[in-house]
N, C-alpha and C. Protein backbone atom coordinates (compact mmCIF):
# COMPACT_ATOMS: atom_id res chain seq x y z
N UNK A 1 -10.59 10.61 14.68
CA UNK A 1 -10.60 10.64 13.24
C UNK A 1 -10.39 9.22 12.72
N UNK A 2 -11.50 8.68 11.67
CA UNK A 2 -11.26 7.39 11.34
C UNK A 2 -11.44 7.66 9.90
N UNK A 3 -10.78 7.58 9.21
CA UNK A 3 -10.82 7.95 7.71
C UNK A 3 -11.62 7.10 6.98
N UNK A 4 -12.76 7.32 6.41
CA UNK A 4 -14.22 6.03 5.61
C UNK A 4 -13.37 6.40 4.11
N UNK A 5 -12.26 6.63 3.99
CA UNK A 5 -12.14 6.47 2.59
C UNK A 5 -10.28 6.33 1.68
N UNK A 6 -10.15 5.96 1.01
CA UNK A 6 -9.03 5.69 0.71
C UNK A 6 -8.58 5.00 -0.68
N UNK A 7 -7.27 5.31 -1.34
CA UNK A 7 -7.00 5.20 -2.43
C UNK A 7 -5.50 4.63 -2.53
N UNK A 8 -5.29 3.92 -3.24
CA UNK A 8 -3.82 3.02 -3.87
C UNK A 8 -3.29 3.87 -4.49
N UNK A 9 -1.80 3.76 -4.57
CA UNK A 9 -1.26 4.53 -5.74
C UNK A 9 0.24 3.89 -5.59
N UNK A 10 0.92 4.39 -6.76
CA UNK A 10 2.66 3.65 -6.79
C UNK A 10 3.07 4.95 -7.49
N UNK A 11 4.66 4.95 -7.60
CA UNK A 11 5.33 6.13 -8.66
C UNK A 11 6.79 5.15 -8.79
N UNK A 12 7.37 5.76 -9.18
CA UNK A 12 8.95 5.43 -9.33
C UNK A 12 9.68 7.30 -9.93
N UNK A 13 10.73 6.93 -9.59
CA UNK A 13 11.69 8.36 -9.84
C UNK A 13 12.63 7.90 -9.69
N UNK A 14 13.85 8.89 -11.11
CA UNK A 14 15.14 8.86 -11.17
C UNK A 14 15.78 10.09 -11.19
N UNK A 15 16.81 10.29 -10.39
CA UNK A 15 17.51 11.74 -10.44
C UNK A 15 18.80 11.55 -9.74
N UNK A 16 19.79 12.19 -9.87
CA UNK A 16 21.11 12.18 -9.46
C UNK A 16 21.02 12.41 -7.47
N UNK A 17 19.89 12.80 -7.56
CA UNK A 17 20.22 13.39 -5.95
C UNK A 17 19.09 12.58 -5.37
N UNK A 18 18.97 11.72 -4.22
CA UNK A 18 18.84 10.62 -3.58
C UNK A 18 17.35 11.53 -2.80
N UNK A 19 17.20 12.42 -2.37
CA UNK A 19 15.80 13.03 -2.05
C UNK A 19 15.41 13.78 -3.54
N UNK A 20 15.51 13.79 -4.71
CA UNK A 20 14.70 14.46 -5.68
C UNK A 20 14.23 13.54 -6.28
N UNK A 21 14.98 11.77 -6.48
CA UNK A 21 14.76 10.96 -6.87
C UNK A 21 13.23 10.81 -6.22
N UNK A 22 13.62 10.83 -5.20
CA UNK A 22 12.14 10.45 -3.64
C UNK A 22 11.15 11.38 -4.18
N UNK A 23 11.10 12.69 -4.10
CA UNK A 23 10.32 13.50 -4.51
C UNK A 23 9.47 13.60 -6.06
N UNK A 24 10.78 12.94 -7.32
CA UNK A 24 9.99 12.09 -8.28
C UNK A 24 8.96 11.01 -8.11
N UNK A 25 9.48 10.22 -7.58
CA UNK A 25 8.51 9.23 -7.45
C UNK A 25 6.72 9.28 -6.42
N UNK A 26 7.00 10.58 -5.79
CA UNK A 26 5.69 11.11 -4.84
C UNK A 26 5.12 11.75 -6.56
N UNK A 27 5.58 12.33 -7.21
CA UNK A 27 4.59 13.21 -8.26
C UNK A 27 4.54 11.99 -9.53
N UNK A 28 4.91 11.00 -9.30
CA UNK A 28 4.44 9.92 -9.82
C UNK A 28 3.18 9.50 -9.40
N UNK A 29 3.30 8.93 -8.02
CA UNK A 29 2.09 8.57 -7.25
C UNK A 29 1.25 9.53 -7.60
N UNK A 30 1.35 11.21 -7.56
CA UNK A 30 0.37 11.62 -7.58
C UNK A 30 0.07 12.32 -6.02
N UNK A 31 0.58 12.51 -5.34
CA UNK A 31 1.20 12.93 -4.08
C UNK A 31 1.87 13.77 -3.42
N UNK A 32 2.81 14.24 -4.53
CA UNK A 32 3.65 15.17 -4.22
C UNK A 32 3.39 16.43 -3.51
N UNK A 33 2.03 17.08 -3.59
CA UNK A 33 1.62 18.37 -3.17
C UNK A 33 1.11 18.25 -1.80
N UNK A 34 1.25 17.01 -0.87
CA UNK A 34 1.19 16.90 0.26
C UNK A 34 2.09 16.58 1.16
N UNK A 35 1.49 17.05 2.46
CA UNK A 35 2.53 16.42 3.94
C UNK A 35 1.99 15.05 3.84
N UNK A 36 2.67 13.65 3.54
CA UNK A 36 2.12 12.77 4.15
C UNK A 36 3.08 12.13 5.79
N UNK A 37 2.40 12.07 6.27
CA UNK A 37 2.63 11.33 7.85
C UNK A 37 2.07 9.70 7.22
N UNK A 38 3.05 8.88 7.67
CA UNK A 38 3.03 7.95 7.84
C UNK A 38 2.42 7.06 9.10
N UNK A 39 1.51 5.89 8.94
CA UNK A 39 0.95 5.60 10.22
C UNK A 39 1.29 3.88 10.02
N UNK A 40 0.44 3.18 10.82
CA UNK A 40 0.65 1.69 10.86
C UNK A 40 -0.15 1.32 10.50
N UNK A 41 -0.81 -0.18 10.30
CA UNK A 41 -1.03 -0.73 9.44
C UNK A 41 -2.56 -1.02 9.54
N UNK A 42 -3.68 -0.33 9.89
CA UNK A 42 -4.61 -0.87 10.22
C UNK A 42 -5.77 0.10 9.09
N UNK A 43 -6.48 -1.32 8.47
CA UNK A 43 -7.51 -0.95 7.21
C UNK A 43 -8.58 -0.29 8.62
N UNK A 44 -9.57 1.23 8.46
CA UNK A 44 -10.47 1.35 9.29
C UNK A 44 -11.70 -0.10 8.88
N UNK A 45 -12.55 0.32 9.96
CA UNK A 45 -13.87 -0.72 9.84
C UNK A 45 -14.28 0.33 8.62
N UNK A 46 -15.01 -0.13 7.80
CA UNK A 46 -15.76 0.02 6.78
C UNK A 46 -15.34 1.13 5.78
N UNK A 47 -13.78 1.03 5.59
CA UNK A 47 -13.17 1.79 4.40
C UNK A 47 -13.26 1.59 3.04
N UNK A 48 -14.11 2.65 2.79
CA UNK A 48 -13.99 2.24 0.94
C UNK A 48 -12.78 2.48 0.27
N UNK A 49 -12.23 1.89 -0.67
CA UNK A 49 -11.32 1.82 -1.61
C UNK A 49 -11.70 2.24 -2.95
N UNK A 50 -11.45 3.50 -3.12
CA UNK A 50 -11.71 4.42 -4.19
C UNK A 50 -10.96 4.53 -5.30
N UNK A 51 -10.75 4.72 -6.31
CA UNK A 51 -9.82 4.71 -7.76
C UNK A 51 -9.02 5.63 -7.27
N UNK A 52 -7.70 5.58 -8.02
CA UNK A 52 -6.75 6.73 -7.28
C UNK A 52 -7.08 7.91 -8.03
N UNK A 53 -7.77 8.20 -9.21
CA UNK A 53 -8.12 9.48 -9.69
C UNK A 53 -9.45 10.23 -9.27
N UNK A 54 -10.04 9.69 -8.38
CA UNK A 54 -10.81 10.36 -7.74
C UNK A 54 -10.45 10.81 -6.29
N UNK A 55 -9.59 9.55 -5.71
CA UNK A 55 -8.86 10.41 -4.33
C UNK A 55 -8.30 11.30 -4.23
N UNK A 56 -7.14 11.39 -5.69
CA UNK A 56 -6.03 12.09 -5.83
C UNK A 56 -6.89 13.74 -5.81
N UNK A 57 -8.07 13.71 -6.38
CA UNK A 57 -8.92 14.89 -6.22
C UNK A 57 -10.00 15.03 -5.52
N UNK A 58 -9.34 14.78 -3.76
CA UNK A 58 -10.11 15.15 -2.63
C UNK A 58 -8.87 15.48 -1.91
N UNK A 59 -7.75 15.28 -2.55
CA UNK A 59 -6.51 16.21 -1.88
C UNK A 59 -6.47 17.46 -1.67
N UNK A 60 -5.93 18.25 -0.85
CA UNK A 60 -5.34 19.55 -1.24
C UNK A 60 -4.10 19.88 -0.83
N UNK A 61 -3.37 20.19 -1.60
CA UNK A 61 -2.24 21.08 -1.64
C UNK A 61 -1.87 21.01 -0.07
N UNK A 62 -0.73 21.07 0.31
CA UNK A 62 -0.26 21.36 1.68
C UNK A 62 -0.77 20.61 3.05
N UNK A 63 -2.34 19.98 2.72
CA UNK A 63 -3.00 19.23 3.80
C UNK A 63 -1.65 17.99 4.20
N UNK A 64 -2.29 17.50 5.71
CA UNK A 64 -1.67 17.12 6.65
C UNK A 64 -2.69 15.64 6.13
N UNK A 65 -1.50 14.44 5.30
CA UNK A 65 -2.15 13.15 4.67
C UNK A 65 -1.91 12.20 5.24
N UNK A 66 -3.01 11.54 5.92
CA UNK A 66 -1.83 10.18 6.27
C UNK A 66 -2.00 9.25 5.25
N UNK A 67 -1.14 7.84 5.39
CA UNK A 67 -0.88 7.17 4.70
C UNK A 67 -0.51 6.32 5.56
N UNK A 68 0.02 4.78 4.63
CA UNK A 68 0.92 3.79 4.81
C UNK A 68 2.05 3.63 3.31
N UNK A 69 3.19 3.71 3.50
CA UNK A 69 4.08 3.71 2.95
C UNK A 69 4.88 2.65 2.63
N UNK A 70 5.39 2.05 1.29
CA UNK A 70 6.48 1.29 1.39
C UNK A 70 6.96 2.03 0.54
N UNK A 71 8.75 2.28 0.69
CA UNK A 71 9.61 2.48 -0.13
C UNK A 71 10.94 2.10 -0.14
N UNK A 72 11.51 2.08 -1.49
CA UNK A 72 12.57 1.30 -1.46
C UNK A 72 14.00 2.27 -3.17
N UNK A 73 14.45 2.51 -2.16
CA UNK A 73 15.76 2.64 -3.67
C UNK A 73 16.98 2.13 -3.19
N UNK A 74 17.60 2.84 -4.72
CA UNK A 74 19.15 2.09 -4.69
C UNK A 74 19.99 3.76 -5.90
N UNK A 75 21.16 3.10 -5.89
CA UNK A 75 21.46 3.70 -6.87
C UNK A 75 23.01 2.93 -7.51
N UNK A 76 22.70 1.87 -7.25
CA UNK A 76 23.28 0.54 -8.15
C UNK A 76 22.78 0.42 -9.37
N UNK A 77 23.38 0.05 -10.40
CA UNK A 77 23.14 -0.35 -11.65
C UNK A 77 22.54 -1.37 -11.56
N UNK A 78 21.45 -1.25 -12.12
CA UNK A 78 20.88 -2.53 -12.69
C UNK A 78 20.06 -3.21 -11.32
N UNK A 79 19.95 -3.14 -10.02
CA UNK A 79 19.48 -3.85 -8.85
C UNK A 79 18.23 -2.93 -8.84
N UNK A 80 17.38 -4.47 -8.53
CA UNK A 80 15.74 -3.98 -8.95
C UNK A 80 15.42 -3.87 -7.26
N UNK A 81 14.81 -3.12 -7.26
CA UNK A 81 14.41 -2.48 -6.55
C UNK A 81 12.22 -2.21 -6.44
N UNK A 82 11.90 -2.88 -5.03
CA UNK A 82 10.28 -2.80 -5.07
C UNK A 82 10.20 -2.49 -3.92
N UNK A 83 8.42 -2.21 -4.21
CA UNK A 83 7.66 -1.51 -2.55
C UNK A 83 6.61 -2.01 -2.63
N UNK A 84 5.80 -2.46 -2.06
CA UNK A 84 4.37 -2.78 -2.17
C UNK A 84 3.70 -2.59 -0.45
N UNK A 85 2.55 -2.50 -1.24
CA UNK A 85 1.77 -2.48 -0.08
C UNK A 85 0.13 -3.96 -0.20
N UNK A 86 0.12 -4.75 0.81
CA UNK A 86 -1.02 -5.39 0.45
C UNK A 86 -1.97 -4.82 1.59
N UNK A 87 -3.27 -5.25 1.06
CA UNK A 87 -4.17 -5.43 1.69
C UNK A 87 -5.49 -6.69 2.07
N UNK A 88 -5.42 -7.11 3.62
CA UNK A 88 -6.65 -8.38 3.81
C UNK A 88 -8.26 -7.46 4.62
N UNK A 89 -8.73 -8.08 3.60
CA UNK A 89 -10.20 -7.00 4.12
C UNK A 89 -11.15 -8.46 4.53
N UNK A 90 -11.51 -7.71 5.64
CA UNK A 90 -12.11 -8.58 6.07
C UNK A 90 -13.76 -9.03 6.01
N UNK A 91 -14.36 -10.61 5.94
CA UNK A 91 -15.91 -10.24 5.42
C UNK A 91 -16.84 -9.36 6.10
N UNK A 92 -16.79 -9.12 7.40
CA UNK A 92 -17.54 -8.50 8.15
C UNK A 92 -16.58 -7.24 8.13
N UNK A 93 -17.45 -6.35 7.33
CA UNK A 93 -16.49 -5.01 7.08
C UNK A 93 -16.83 -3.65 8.33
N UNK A 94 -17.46 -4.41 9.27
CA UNK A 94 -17.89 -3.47 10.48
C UNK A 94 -16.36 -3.83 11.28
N UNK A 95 -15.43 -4.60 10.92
CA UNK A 95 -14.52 -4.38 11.71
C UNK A 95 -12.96 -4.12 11.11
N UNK A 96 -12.13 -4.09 11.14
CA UNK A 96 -11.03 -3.99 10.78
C UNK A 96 -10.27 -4.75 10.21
N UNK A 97 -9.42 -4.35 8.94
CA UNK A 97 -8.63 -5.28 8.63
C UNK A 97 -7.05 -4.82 8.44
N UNK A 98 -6.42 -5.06 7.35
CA UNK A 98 -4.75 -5.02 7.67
C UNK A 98 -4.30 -4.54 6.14
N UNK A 99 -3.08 -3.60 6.50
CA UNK A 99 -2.37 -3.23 5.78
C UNK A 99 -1.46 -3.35 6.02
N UNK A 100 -0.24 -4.20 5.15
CA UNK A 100 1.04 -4.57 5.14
C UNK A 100 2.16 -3.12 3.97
N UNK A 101 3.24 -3.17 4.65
CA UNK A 101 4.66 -2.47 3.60
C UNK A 101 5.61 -3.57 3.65
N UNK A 102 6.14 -3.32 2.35
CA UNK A 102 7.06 -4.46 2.12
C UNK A 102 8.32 -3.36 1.26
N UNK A 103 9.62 -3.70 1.17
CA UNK A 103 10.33 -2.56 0.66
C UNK A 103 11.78 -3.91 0.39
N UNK A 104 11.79 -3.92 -0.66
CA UNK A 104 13.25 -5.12 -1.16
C UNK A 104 13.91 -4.99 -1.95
N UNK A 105 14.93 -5.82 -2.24
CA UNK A 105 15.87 -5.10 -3.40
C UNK A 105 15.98 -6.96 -4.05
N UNK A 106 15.64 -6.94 -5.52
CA UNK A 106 15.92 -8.80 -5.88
C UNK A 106 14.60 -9.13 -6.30
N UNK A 107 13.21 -8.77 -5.87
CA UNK A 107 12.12 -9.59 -5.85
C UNK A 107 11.40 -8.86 -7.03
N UNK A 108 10.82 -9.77 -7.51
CA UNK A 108 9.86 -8.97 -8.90
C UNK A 108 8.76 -8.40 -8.66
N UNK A 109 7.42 -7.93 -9.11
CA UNK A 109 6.53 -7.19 -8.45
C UNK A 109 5.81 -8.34 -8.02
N UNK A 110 5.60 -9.46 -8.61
CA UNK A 110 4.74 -10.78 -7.98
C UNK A 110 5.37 -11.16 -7.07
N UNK A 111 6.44 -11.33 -6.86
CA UNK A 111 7.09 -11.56 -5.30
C UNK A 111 6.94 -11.03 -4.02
N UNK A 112 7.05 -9.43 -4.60
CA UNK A 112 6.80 -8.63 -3.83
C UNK A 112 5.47 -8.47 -3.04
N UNK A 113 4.55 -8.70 -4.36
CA UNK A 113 2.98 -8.19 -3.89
C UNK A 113 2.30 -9.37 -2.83
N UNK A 114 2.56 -10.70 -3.65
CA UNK A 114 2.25 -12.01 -2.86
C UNK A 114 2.70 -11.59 -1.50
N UNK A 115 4.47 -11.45 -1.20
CA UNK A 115 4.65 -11.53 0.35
C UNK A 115 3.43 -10.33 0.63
N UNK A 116 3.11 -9.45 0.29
CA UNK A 116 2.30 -8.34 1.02
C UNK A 116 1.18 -8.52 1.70
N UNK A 117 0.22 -9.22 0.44
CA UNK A 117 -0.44 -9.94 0.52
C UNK A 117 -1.01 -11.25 1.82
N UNK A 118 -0.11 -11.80 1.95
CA UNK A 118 0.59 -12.74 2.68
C UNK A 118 0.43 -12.17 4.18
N UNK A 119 1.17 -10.99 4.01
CA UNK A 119 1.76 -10.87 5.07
C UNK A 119 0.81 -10.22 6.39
N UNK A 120 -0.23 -9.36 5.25
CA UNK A 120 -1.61 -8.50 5.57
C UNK A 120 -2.48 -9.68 6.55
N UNK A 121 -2.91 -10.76 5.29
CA UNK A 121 -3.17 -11.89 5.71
C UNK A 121 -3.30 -12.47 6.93
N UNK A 122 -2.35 -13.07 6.97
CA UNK A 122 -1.64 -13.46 8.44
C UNK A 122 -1.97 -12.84 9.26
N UNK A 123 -1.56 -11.41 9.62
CA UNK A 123 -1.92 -10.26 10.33
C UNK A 123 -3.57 -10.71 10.58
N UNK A 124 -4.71 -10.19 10.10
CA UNK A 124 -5.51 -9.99 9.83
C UNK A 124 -6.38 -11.70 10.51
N UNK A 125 -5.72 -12.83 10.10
CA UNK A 125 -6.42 -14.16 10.58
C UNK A 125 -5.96 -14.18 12.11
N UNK A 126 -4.70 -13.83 12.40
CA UNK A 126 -4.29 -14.08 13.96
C UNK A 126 -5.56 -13.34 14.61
N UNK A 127 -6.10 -12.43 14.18
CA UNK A 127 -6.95 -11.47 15.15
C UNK A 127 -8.11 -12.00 14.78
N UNK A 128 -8.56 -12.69 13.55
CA UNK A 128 -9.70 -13.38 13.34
C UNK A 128 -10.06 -14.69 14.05
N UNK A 129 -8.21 -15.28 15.05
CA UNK A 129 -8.80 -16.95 15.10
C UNK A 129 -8.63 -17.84 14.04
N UNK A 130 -8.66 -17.08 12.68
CA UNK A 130 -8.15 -18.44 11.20
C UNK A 130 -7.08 -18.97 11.99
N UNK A 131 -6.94 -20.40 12.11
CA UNK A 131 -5.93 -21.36 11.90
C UNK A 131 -5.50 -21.43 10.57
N UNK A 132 -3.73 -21.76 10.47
CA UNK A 132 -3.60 -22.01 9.22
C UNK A 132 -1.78 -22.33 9.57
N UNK A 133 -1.32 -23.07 8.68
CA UNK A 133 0.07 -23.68 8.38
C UNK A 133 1.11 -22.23 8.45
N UNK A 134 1.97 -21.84 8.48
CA UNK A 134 2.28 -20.46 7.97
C UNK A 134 3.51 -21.29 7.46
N UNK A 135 3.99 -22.64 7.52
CA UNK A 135 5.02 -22.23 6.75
C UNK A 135 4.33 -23.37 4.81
N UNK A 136 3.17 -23.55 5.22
CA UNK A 136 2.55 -23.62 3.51
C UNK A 136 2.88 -22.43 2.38
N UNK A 137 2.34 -22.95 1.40
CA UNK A 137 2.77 -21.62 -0.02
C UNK A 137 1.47 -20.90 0.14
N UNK A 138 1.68 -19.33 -0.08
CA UNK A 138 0.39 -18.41 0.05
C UNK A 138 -0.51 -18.71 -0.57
N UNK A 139 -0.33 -19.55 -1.96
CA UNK A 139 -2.04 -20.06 -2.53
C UNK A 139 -2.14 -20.97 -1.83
N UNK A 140 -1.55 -21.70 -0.95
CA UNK A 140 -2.61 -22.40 -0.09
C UNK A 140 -3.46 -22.12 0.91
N UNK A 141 -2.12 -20.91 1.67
CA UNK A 141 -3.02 -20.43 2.50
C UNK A 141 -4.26 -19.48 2.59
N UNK A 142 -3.75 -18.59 1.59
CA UNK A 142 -5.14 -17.87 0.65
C UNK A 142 -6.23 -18.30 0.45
N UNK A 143 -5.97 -19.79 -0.15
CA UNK A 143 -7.69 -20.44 -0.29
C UNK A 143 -7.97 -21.32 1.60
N UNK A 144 -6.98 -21.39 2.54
CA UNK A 144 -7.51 -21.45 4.22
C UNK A 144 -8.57 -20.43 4.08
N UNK A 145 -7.53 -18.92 4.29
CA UNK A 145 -8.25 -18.16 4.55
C UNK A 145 -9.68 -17.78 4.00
N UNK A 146 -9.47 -17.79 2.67
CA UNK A 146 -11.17 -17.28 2.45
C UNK A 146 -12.32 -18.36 2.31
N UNK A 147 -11.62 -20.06 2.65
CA UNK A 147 -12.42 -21.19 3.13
C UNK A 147 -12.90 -20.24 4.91
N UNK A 148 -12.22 -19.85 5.08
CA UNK A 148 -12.96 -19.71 6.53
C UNK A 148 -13.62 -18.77 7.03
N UNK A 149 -14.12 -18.32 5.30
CA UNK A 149 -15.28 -17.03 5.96
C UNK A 149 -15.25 -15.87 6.39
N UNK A 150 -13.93 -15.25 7.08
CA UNK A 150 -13.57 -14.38 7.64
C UNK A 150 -12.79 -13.36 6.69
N UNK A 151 -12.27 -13.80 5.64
CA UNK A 151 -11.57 -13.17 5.34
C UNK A 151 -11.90 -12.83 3.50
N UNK A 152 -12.34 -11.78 2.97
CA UNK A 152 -13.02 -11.82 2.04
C UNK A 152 -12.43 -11.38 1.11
N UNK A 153 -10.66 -10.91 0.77
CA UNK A 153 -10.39 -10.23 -0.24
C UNK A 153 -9.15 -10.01 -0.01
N UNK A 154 -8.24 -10.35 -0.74
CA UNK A 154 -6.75 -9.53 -0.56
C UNK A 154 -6.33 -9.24 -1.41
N UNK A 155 -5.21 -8.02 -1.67
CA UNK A 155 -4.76 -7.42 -2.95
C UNK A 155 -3.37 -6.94 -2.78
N UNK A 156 -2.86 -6.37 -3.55
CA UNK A 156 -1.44 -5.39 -3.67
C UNK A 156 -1.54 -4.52 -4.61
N UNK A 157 -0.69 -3.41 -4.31
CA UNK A 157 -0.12 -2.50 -5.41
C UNK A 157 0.82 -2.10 -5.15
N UNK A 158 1.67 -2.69 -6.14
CA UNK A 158 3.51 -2.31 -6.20
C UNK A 158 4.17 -1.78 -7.53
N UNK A 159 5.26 -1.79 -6.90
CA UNK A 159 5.94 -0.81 -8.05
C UNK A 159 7.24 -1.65 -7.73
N UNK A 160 8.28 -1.31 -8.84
CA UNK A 160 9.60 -1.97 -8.71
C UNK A 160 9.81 -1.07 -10.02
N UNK A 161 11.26 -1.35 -9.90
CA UNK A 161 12.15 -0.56 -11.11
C UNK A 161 13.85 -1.06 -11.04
N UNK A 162 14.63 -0.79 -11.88
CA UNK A 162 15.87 -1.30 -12.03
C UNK A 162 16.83 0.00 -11.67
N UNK A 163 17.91 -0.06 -11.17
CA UNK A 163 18.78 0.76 -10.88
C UNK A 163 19.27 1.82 -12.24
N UNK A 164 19.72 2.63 -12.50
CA UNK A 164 20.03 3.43 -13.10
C UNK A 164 21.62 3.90 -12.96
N UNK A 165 22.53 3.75 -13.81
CA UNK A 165 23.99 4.18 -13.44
C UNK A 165 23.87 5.53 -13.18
N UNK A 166 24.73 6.14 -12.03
CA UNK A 166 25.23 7.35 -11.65
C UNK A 166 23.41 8.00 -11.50
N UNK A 167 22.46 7.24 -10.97
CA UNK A 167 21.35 7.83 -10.45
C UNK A 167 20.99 6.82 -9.28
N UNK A 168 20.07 7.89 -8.77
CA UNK A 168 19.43 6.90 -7.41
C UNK A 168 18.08 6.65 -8.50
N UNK A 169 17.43 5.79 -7.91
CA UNK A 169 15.89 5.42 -8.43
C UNK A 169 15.05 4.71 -7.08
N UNK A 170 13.26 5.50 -7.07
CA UNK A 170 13.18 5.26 -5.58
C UNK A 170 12.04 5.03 -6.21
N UNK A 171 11.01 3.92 -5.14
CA UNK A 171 10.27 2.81 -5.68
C UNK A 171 9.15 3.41 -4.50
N UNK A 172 7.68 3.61 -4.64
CA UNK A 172 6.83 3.44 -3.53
C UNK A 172 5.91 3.28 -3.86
N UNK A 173 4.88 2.62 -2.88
CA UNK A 173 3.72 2.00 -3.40
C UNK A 173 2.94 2.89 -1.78
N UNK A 174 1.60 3.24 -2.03
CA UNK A 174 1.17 4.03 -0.99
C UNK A 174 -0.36 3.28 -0.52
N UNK A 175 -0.73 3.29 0.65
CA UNK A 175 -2.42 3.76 0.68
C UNK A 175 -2.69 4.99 1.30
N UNK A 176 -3.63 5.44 0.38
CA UNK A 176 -3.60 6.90 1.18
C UNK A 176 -4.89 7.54 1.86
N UNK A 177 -5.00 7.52 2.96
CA UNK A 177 -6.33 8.11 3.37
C UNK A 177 -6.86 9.39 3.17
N UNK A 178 -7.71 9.79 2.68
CA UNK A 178 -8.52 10.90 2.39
C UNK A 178 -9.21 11.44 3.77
N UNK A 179 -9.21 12.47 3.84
CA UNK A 179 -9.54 13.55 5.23
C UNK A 179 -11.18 13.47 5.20
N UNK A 180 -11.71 13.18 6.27
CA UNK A 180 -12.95 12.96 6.45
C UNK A 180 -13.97 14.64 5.75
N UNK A 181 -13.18 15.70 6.06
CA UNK A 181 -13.61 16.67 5.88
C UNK A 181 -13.61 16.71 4.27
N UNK A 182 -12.51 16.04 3.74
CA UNK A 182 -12.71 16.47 1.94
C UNK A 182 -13.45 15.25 1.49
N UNK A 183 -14.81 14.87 1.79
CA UNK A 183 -15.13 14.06 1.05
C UNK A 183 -16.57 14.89 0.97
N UNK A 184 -17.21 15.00 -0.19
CA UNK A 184 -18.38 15.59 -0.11
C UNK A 184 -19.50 14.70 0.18
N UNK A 185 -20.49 15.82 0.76
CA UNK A 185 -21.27 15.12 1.68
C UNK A 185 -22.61 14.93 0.92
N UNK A 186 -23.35 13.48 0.85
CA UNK A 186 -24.34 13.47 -0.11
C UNK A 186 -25.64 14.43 0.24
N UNK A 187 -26.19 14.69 -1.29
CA UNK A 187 -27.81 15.23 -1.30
C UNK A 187 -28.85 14.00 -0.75
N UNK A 188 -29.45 15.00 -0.09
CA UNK A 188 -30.59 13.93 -0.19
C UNK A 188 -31.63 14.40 -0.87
């Protein structure tokens, strides 16, 4: 099973109880009505990246979802709290590229998303052969990478939020793969 399709999404949730908080923030994403299984970090060869309101309706109820996950809470006052997930897609989309989770407590969503970003990156050039500085600033290395051809696109989607007194608050940013079977199959 290699999933040709897939969708971004984030939520946040607040609630006194530290798994309902969690469970807010899945029906944020848009998620909630599934098992998701969590996997590692690898974009398939030639995955499209679909709007999340059209993935979100190739779900069903109870199906067995995978994903990649970042999440992150607290239930400190006031401590911000993020998740992101980036992605480096690579130019030759017959092969594979990288999905990063990132999960922190301090960093703003541009902090967050950049390291993701970054981090996908990296991932993604070691297996390409890009040379590059790693301890340079990511816009430098960003414009290495897509100077060298290989690497055609990187992104994030995160979420962050601030603590809430006498609540937990839980932060996640998702990619979510869509089941080869729920994608309809074209007319010809």
């Amino acid at each position: 099973m290699v999933p040709t399709q897939m969708f971004l999404t984030r939520g946040v949730g607040v609630h006194k109880e530290k798994l309902a908080s969690f469970e807010q923030a899945l029906r944020s994403a848009g998620v909630a009505y599934c098992n998701l299984v969590t996997v590692s970090s690898i974009l398939p060869p030639n995955c499209k990246i679909v709007p999340r309101a059209r993935g979100e309706k190739l779900l069903n109820p109870g199906e067995i979802t995978f994903c990649v996950m970042a999440r992150s809470e607290t239930n400190e006052r006031n401590r911000l709290a993020s998740a992101s997930i980036g992605l480096a897609i690579p130019t030759d989309r017959r092969t594979y590229g990288y999905l990063s989770e990132h999960h922190a407590h301090g960093e703003t969503d541009e902090e967050t998303g950049e390291y993701t970003e970054d981090l996908a990156a990296q991932m993604l050039a070691t297996t390409l052969g890009v040379e590059f500085d790693p301890n340079i600033a990511w816009k430098e290395r960003e414009q290495v990478f897509k100077m060298a051809g290989k690497i055609v696109r990187t992104l994030n989607i995160t979420q962050s939020a601030v603590g809430k007194p006498n609540r937990w608050t839980t932060v996640i940013a998702l990619a979510v793969f869509i089941p080869e079977e729920n994608i309809p199959k074209r007319r010809r």
